[in-house]
Protein backbone atom coordinates (compact mmCIF):
# COMPACT_ATOMS: atom_id res chain seq x y z
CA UNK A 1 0.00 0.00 0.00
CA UNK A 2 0.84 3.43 -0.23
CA UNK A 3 1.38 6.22 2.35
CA UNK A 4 1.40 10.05 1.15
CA UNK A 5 3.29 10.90 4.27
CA UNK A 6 5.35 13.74 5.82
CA UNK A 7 3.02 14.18 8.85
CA UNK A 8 3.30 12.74 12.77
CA UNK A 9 -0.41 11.19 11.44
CA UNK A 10 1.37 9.20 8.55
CA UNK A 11 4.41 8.23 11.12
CA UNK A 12 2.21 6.49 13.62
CA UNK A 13 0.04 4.36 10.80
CA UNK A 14 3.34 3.18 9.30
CA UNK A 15 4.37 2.31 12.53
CA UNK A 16 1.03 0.02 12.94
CA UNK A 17 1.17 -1.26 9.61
CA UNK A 18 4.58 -2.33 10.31
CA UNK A 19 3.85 -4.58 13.32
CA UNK A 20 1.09 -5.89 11.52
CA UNK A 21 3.07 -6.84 8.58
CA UNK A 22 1.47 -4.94 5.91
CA UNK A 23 4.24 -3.45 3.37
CA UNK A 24 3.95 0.01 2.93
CA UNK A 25 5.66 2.72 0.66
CA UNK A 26 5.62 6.40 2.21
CA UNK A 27 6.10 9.29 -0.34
CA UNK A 28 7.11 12.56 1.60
CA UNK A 29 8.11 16.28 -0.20
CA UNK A 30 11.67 17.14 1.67
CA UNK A 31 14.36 15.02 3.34
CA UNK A 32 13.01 16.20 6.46
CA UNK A 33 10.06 14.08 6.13
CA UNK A 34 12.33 11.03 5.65
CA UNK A 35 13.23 11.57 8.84
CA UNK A 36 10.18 10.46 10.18
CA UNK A 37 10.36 7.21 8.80
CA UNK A 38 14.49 6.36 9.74
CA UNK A 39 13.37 3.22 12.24
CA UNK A 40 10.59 1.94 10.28
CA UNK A 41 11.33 -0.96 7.62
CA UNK A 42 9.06 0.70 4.64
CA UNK A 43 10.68 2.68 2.09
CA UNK A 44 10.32 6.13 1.89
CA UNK A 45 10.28 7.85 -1.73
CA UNK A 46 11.20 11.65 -1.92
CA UNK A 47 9.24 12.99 -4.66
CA UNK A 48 6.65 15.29 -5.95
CA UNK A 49 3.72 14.70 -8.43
CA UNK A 50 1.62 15.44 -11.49
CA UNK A 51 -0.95 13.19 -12.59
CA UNK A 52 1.35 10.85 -14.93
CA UNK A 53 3.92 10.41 -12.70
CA UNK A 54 1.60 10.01 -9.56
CA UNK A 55 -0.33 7.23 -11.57
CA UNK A 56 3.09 5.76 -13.10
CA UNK A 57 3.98 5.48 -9.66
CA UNK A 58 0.88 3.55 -8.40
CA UNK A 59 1.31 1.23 -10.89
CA UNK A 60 5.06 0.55 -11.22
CA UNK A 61 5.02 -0.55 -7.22
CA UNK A 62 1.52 -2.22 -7.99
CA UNK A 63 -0.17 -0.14 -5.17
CA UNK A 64 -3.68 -1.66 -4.19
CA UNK A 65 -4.46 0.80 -1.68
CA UNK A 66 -3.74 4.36 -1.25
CA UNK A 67 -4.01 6.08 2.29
CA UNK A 68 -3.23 9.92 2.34
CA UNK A 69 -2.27 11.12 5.53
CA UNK A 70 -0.94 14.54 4.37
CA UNK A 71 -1.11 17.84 6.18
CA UNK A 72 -4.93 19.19 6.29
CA UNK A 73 -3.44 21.85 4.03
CA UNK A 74 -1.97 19.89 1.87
CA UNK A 75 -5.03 19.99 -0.64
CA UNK A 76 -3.46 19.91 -4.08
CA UNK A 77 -1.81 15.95 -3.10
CA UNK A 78 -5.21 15.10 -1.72
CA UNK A 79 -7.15 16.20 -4.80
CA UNK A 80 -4.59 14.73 -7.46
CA UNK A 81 -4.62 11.32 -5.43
CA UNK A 82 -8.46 11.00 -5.57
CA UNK A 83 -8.36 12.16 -9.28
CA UNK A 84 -5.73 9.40 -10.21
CA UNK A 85 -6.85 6.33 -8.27
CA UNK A 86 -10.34 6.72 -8.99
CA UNK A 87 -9.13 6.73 -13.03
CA UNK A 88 -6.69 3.54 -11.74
CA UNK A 89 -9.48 1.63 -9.49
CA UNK A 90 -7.36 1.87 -6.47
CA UNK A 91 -9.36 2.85 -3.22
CA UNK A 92 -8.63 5.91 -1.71
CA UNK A 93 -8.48 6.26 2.23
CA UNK A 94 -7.78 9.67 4.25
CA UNK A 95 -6.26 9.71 7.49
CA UNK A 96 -7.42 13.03 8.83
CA UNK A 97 -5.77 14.81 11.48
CA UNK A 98 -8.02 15.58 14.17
CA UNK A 99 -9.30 19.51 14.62
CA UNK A 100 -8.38 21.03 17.95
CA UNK A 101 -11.26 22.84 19.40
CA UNK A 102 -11.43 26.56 19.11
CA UNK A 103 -12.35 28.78 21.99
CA UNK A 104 -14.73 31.82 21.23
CA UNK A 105 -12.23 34.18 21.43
CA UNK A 106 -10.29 32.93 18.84
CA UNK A 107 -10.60 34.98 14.77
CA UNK A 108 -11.76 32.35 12.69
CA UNK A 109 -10.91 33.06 8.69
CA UNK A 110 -13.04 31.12 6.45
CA UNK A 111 -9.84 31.26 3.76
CA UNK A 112 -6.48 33.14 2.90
CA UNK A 113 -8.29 36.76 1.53
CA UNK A 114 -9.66 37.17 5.05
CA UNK A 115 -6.88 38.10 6.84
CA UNK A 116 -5.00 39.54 3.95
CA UNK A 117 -6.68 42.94 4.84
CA UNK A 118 -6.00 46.42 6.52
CA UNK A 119 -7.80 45.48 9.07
CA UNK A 120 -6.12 42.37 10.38
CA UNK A 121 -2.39 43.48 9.19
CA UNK A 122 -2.14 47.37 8.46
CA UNK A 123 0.70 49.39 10.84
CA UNK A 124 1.13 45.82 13.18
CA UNK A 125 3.44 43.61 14.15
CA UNK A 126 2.97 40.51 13.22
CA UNK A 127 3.60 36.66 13.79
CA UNK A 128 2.86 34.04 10.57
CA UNK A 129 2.94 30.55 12.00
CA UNK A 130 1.29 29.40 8.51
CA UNK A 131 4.02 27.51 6.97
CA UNK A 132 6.22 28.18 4.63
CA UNK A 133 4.10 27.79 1.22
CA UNK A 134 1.64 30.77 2.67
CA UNK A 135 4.48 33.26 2.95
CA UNK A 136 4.45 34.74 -0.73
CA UNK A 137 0.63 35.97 -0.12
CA UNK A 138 1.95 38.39 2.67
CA UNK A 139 4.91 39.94 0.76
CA UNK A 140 2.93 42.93 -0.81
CA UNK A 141 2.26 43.57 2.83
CA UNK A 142 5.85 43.72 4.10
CA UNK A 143 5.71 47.86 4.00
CA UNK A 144 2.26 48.31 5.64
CA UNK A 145 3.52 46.02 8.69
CA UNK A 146 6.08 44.36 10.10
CA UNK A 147 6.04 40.44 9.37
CA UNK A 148 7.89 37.71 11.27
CA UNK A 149 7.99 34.11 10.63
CA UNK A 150 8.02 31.12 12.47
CA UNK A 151 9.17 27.65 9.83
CA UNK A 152 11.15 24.73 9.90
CA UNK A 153 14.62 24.88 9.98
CA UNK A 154 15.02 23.60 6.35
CA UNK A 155 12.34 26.10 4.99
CA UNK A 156 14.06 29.01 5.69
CA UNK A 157 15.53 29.98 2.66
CA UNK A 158 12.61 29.45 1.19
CA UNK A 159 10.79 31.58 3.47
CA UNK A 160 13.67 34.58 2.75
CA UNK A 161 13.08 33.60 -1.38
CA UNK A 162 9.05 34.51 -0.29
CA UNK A 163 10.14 38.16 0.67
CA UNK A 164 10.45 37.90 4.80
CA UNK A 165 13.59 39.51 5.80
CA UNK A 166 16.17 36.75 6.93
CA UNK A 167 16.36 38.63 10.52
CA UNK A 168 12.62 37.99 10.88
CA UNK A 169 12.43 34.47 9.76
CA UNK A 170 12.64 32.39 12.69
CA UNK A 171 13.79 28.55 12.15
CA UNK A 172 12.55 26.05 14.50
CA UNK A 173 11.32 22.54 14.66
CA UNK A 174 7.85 21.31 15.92
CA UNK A 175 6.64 20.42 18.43
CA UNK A 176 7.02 23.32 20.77
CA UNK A 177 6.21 23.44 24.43
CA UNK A 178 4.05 25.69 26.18
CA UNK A 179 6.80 27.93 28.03
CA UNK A 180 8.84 27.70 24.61
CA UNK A 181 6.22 29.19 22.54
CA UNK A 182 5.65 31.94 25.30
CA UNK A 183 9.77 32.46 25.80
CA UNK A 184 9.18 33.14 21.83
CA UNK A 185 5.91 35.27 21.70
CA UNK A 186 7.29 37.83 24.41
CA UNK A 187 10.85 37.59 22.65
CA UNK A 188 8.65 39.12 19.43
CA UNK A 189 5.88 40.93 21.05
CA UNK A 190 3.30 40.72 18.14
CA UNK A 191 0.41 42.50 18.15
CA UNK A 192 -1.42 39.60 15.76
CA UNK A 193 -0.49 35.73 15.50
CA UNK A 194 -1.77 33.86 12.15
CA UNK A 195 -2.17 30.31 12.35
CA UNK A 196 -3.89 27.07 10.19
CA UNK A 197 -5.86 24.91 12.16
CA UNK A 198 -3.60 22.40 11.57
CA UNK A 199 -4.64 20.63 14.90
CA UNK A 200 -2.25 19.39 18.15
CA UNK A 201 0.19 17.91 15.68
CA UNK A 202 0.87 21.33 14.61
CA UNK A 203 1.00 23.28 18.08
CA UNK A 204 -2.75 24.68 17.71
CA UNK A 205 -3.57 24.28 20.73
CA UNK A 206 -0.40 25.47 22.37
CA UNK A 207 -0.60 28.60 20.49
CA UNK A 208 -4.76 29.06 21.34
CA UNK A 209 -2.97 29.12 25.20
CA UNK A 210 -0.14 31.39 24.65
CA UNK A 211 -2.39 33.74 23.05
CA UNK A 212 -4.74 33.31 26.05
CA UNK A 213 -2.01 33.99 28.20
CA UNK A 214 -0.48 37.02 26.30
CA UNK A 215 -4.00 38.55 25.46
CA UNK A 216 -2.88 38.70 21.72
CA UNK A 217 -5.12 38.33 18.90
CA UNK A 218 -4.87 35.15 16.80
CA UNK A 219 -6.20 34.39 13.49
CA UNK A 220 -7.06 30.70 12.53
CA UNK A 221 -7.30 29.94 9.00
CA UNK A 222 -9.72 26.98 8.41
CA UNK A 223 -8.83 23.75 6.92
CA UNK A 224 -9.79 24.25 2.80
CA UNK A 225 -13.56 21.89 3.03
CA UNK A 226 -12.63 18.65 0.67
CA UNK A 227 -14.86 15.61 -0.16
CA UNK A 228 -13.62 12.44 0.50
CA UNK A 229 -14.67 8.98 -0.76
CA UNK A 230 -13.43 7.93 3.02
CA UNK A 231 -12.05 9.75 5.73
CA UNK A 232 -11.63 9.04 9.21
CA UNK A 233 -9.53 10.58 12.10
CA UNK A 234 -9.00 7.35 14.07
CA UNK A 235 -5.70 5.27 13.72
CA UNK A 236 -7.67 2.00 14.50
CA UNK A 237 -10.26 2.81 12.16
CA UNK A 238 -7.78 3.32 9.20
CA UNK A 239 -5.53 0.37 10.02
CA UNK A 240 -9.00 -1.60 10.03
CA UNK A 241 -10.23 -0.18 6.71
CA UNK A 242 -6.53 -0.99 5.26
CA UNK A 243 -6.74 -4.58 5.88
CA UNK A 244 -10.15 -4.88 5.20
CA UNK A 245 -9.39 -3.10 1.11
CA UNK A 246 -6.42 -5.14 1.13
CA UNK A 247 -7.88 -8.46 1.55
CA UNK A 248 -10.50 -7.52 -1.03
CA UNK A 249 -7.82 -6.77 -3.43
CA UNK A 250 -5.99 -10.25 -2.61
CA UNK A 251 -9.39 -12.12 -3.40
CA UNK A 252 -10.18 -9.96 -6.91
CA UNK A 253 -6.04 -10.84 -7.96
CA UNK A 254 -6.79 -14.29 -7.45
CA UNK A 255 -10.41 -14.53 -8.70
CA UNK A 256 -8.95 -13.04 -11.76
CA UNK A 257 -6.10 -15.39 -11.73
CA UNK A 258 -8.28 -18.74 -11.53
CA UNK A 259 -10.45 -17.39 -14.21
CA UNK A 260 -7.41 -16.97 -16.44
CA UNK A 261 -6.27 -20.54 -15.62
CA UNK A 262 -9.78 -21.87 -16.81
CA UNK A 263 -9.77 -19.68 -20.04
CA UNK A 264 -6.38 -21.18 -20.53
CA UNK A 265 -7.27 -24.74 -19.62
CA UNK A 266 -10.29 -24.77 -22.13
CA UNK A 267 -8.03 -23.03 -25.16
């Protein structure tokens, strides 16, 4: 089966489909995300796709099931993997990250263009905790306000190529405590924080109570609204649903098999 990967969700279900002896192929975006997988006995592919090559893949490693367990904001993988196995046949699960729940206080966006406005950015200071691939819609804003941001360590000469000054690009690796996201916030002293709701995996909830504490404003970005075919945000659930597509693939390869041997038999 295969695992479109990169995320703490994809890390534990390879771990559970390696004790239970199911062979697995991750595909992750950066070496970082190879990291994930270094004790794990699956291989790990470094790679990104278009159609072709995403359905050249599938079939070249003769993938019967495909579970994506990319980031919640990852929605251009997620819509070219249901796109190409429903043309290949291949089911489609999605591991979904769980949400973190919001308290009232918190500035929910519906998308991007809502905070991109005078209102939320004009004359403050403020922190993007949005990843790295968001940057480059806040650049035309970098001389109404003054923009820091928090990324990986890898991403941040990409962050510096997406028009944040280098001395306000901040490089550090997930998961952060409590009293380390504070020691950071007060270090800054924003006046707004922009976030995803990219759920405890990616510090939401940590940064909901920092904010709290601090009594500065934060933004939330929802998670872009997708259709799946399946979806659930339980690990047990998705390692059941695995075997249970797997097994029906085993028993279609060797209906089809038998039936060949008949054809064969009576020619």
């Amino acid at each position: 089966m295969a695992l479109i990967g990169g995320t703490s969700e994809s890390r534990s279900l390879a771990h559970v489909l390696s004790h239970e002896g199911i062979p697995w192929i991750a595909t992750v975006t950066t070496e970082g995300g190879r990291r994930l997988y270094r004790d794990l006995p699956g291989q790990v592919v470094v790679t990104r796709f278009s159609p072709p090559s995403l359905a050249q893949f599938l079939q070249e490693h003769g993938i019967r099931v495909l579970v994506d367990a990319s980031h919640p904001f990852a929605q251009e993988i997620s819509q070219l993997a249901m796109q190409v196995t429903a043309q290949l046949g291949i089911p489609y699960l999605r591991y979904e990250r769980p949400p973190v729940a919001l308290d009232p206080w918190v500035q929910v966006a519906p998308d991007w263009q809502a905070v991109l406005t005078d209102g939320v950015l004009a004359g403050r200071r403020v922190l993007l905790t949005v990843g790295v691939k968001a940057l480059p819609l806040f650049g035309p804003w970098q001389d109404r306000c003054q923009l820091w941001a928090r990324v990986l360590p890898e991403s941040v000469p990409q962050a510096v190529q997406a028009g944040i000054p280098a001395e306000r690009v901040i490089g550090m690796r997930l998961p952060l405590s409590f009293e380390q996201e504070l020691r950071l916030w007060q270090s800054l002293d924003p006046q707004v924080v922009i976030s995803k709701e990219s759920g405890e995996a990616g510090g939401l909830a940590v940064k909901q109570a920092v904010a709290k504490t601090l009594g500065i404003p934060l933004w939330v970005i929802r998670r872009p609204p997708l259709r799946y075919p399946w979806c659930s945000q339980d690990l047990t659930a998705v390692v059941q649903e695995c075997k249970r597509r797997l097994a029906r693939a085993h028993a279609q390869t060797n209906q089809n098999g038998s039936s060949a041997g008949r054809s064969a038999s009576r020619s």
